[in-house]
C-alpha atoms as a PDB file:
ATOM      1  CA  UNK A   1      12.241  -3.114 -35.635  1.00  0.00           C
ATOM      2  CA  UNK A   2      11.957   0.458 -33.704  1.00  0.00           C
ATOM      3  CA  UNK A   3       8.140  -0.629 -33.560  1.00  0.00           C
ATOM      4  CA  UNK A   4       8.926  -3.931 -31.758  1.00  0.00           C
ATOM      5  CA  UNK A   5      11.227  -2.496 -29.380  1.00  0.00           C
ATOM      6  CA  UNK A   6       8.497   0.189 -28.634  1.00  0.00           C
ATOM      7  CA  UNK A   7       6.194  -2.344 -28.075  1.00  0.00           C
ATOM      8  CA  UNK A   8       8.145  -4.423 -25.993  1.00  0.00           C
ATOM      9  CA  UNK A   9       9.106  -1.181 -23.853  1.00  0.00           C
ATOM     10  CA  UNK A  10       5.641  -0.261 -22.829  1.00  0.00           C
ATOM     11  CA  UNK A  11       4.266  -4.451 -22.144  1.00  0.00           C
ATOM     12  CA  UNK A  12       8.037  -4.346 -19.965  1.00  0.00           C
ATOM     13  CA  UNK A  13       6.548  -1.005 -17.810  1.00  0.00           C
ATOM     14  CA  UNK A  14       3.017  -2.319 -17.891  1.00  0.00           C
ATOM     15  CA  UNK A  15       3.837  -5.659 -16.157  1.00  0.00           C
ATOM     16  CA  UNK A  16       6.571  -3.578 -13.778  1.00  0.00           C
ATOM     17  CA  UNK A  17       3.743  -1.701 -12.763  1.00  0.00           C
ATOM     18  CA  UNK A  18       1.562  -4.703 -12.101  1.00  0.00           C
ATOM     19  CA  UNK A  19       4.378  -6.347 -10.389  1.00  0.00           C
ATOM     20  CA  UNK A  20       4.827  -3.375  -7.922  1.00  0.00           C
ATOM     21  CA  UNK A  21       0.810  -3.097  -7.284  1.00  0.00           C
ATOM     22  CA  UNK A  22       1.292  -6.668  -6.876  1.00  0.00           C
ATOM     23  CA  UNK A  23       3.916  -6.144  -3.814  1.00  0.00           C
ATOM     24  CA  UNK A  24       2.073  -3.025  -2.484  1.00  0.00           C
ATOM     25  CA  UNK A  25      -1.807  -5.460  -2.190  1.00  0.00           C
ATOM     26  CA  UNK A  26       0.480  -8.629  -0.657  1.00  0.00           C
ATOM     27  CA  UNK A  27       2.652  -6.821   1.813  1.00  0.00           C
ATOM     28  CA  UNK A  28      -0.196  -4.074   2.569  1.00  0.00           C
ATOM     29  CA  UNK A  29      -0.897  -5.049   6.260  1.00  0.00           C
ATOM     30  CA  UNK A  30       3.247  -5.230   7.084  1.00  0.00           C
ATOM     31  CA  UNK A  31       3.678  -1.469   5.613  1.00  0.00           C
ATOM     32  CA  UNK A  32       0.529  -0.551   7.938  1.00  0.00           C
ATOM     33  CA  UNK A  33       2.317  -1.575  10.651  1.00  0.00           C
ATOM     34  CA  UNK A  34       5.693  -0.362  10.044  1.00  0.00           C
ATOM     35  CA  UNK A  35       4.437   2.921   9.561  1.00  0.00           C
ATOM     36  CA  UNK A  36       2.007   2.934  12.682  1.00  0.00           C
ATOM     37  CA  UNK A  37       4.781   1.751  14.128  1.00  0.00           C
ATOM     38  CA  UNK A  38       7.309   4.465  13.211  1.00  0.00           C
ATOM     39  CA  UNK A  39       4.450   7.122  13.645  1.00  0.00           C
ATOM     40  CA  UNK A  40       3.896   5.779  17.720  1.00  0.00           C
ATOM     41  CA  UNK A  41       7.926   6.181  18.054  1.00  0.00           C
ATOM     42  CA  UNK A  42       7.882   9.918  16.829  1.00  0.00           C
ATOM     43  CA  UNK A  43       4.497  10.761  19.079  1.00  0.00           C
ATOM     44  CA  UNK A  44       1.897  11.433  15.651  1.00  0.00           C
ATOM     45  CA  UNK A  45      -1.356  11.003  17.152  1.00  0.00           C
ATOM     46  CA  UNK A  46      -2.649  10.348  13.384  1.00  0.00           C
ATOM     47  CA  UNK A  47      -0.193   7.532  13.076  1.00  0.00           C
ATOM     48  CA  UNK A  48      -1.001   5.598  16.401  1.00  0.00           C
ATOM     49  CA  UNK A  49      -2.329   2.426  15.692  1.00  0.00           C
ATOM     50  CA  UNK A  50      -6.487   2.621  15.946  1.00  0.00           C
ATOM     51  CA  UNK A  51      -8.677  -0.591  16.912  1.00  0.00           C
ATOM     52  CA  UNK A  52     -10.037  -1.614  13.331  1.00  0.00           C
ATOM     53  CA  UNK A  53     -13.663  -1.302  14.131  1.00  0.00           C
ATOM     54  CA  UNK A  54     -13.392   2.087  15.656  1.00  0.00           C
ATOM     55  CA  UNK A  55     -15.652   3.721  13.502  1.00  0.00           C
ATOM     56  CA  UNK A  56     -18.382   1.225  13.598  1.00  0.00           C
ATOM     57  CA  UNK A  57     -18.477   1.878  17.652  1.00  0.00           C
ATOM     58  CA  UNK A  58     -21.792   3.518  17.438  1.00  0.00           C
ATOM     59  CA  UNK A  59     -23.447   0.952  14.935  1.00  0.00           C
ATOM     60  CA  UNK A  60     -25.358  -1.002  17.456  1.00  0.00           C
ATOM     61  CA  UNK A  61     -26.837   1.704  18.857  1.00  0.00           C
END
């Protein structure tokens, strides 16, 4: 019975963790912005929002 309960422990964290990378892949672009967004409100030059193809600029050149 310890065995099974073992066992049922680690498939319970497994699929916790898959539900969490789940939330991170399907809410990625909102936590982008809300961070951009927090990093333009406290002046981070890093965390201003960037145009997406900035650093393709120079590929038609």
């Amino acid at each position: 019975m310890k065995t099974a309960r073992f066992v049922l422990k680690i498939v319970a964290g497994a699929l916790t963790a898959a539900a969490a990378i789940c939330c991170i892949i399907a809410y990625w672009d909102k936590i982008v912005e809300a961070i951009t967004t927090v990093g333009a409100k406290l002046g981070c030059p890093r965390c201003a929002a960037r145009a997406e193809y900035d650093d393709y600029a120079d590929w038609d050149e």
